[in-house]
N, C-alpha and C. Protein backbone atom coordinates (compact mmCIF):
# COMPACT_ATOMS: atom_id res chain seq x y z
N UNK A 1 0.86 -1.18 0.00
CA UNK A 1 0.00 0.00 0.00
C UNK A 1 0.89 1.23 0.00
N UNK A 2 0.82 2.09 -1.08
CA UNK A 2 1.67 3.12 -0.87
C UNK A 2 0.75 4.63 -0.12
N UNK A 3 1.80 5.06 0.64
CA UNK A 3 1.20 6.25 1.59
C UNK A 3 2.20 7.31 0.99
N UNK A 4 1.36 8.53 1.02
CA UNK A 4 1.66 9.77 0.61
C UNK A 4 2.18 11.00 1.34
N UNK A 5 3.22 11.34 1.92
CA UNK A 5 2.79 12.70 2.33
C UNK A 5 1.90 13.69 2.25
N UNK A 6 1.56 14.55 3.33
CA UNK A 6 0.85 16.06 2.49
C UNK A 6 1.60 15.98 1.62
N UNK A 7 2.50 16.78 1.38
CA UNK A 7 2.73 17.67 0.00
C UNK A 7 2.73 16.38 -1.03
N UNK A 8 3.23 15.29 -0.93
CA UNK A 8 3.44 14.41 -2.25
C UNK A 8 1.88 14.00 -2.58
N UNK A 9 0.91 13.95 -1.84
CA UNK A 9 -0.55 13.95 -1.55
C UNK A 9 -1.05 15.43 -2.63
N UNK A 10 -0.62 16.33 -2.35
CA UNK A 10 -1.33 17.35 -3.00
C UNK A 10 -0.73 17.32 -4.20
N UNK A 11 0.63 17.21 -4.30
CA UNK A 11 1.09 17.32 -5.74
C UNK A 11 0.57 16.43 -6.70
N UNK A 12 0.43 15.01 -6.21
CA UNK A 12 0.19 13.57 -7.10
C UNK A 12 -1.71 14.10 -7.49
N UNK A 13 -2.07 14.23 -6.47
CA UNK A 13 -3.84 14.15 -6.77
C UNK A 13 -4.22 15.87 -7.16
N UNK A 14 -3.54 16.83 -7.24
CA UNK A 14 -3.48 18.29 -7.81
C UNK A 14 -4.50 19.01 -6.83
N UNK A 15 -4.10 18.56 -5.63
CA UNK A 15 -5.02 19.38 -4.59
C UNK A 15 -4.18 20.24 -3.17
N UNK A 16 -4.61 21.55 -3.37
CA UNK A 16 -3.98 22.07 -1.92
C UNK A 16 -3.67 21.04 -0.62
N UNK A 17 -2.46 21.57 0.32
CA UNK A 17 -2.50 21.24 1.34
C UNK A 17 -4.08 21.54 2.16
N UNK A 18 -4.27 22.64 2.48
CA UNK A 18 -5.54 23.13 2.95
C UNK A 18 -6.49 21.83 2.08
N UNK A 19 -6.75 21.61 1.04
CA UNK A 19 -8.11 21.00 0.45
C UNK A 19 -8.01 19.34 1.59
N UNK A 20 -6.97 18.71 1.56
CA UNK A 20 -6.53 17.40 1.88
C UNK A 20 -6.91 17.54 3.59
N UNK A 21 -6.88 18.71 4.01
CA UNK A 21 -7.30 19.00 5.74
C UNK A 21 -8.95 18.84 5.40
N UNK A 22 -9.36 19.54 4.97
CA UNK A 22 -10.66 19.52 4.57
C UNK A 22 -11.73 18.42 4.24
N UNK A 23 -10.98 17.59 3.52
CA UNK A 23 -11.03 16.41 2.93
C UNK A 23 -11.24 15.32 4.22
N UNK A 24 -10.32 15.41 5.22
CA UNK A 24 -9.82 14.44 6.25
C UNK A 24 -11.36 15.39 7.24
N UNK A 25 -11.37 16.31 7.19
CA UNK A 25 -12.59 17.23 8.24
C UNK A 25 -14.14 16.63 8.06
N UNK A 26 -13.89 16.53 6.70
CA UNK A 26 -15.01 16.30 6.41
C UNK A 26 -15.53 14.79 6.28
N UNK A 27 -14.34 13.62 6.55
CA UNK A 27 -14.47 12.21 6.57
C UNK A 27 -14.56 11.92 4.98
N UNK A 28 -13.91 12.69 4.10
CA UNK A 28 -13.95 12.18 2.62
C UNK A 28 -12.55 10.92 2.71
N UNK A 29 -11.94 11.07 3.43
CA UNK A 29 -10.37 10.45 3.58
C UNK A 29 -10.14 9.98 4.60
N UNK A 30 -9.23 8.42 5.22
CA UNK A 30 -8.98 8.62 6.51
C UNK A 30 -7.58 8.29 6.32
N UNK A 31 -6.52 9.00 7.01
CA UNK A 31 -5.34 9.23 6.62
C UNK A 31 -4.60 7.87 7.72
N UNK A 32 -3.59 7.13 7.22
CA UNK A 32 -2.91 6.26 7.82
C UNK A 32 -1.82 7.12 8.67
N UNK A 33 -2.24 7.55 10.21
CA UNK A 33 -0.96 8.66 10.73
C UNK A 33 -1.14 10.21 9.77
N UNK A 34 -0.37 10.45 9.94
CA UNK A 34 0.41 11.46 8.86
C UNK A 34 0.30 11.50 7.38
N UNK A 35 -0.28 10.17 7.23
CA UNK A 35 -0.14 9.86 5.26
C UNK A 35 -1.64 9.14 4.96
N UNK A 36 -1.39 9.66 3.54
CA UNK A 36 -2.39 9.60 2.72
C UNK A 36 -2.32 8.04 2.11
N UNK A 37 -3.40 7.22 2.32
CA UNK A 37 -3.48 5.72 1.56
C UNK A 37 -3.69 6.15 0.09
N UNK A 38 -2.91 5.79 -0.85
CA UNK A 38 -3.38 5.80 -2.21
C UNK A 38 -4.86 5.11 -2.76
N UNK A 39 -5.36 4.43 -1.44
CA UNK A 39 -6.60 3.46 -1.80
C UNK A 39 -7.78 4.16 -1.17
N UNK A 40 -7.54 5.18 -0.66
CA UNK A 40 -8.69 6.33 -0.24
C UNK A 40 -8.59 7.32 -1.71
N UNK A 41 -7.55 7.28 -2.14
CA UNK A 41 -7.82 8.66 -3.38
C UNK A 41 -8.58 7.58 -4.62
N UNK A 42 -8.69 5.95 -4.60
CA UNK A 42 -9.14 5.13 -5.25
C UNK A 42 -10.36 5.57 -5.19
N UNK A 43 -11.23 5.14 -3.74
CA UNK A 43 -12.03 5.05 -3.42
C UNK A 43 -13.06 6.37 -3.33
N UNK A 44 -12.44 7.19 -3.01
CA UNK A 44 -12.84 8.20 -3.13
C UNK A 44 -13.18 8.83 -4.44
N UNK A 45 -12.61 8.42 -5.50
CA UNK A 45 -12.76 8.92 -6.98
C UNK A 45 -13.91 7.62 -7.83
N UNK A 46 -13.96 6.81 -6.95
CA UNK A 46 -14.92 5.52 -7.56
C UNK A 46 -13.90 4.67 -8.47
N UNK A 47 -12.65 4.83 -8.28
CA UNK A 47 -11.34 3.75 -9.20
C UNK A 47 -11.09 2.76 -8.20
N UNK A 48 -11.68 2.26 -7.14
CA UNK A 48 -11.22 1.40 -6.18
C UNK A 48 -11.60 0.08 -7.15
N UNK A 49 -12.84 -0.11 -7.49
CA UNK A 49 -12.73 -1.51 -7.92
C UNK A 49 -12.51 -1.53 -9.65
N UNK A 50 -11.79 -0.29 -10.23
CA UNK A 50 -11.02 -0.62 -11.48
C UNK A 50 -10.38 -0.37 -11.54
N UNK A 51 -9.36 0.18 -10.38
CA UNK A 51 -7.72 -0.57 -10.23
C UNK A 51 -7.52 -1.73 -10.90
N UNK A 52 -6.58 -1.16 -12.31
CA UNK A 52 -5.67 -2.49 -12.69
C UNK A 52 -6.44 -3.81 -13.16
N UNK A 53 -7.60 -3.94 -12.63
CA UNK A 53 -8.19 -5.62 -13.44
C UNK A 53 -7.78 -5.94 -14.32
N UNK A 54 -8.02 -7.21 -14.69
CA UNK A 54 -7.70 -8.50 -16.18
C UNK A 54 -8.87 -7.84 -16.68
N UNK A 55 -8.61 -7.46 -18.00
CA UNK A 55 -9.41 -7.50 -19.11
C UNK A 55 -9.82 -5.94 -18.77
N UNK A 56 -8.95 -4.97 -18.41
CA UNK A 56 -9.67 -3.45 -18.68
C UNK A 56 -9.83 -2.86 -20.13
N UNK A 57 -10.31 -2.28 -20.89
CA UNK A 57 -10.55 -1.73 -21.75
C UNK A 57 -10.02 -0.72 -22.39
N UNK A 58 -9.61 -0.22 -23.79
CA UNK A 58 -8.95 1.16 -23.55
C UNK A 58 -9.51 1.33 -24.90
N UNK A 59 -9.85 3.05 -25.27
CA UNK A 59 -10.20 3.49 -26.40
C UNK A 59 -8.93 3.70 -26.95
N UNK A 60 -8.90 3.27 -28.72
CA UNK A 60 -8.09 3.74 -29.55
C UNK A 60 -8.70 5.03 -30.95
N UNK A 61 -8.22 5.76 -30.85
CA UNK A 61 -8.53 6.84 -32.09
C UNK A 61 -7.64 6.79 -32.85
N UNK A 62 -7.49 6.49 -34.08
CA UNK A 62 -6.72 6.43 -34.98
C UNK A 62 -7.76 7.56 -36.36
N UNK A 63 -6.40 8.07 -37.02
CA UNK A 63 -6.45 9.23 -38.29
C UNK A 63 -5.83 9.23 -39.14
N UNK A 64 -6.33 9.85 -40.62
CA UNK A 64 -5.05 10.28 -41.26
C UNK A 64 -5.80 12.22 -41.35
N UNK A 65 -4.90 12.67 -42.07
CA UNK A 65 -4.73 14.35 -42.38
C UNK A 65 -5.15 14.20 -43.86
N UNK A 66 -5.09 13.69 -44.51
CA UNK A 66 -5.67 13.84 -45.96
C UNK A 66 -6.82 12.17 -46.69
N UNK A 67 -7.45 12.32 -47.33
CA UNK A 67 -8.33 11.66 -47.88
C UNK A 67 -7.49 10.79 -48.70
N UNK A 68 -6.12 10.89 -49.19
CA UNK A 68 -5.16 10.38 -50.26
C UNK A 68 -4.35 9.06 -48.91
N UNK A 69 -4.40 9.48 -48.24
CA UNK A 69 -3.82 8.95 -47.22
C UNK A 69 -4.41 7.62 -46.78
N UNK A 70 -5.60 7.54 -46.59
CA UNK A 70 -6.74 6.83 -46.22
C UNK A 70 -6.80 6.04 -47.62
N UNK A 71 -6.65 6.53 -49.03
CA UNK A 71 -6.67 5.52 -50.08
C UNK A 71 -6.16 4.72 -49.81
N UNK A 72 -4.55 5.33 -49.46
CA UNK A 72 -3.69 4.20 -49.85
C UNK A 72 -3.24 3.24 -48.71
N UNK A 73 -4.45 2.75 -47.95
CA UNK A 73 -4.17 2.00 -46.48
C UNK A 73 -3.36 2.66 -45.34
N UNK A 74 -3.28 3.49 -45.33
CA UNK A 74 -2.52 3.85 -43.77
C UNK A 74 -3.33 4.03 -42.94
N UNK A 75 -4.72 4.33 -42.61
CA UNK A 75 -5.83 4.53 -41.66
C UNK A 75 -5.68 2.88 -41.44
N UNK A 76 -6.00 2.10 -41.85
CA UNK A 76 -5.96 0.46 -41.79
C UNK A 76 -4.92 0.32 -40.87
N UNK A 77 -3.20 0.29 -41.32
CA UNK A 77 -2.20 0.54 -40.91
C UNK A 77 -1.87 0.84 -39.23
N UNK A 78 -2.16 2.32 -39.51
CA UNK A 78 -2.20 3.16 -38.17
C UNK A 78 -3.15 2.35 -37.00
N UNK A 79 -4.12 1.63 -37.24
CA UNK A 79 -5.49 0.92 -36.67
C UNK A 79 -4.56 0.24 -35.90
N UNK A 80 -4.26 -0.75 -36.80
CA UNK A 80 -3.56 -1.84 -36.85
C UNK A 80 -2.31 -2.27 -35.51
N UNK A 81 -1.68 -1.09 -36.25
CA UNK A 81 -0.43 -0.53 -34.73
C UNK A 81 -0.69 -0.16 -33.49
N UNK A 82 -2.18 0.23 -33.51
CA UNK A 82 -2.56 0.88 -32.25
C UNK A 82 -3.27 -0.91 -31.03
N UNK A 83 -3.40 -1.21 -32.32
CA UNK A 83 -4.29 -2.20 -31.38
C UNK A 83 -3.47 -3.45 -31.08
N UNK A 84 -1.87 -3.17 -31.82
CA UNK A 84 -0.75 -4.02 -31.29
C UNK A 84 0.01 -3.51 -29.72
């Protein structure tokens, strides 16, 4: 389980020192000591149970810049690479 400092806490999740007091005030967080559980900023964001699983999903966008491009198979191509 990795634990955070304040400041490595505010820097990693892009939130004030002050917000992370607030956070802990208000029972959004419960801090291990001094440090922040990385599995409260999970949980707290609703990523606790899609942390990392087998079989996550990911969008690919693939393009070309001209219509000549796309003739001559590189949209296919480009696809192709992305989904390697």
């Amino acid at each position: 389980m990795k634990l955070y400092t304040p400041a490595e806490a505010a820097e990693e999740f892009g939130l004030s020192r002050r917000s992370l007091i607030r956070y802990e005030a208000d029972g959004l967080i419960e801090p291990v000591g001094r440090r922040y559980p990385e599995s409260e900023w999970l949980r707290l964001h609703g990523l606790e149970s899609k942390a990392k699983q087998p079989g996550d999903r990911a969008g690919l966008y693939s393009r070309v810049s001209t219509r000549k491009q796309a003739d001559t198979g590189n949209l296919e191509r480009e696809t192709q690479r992305l989904k390697a």
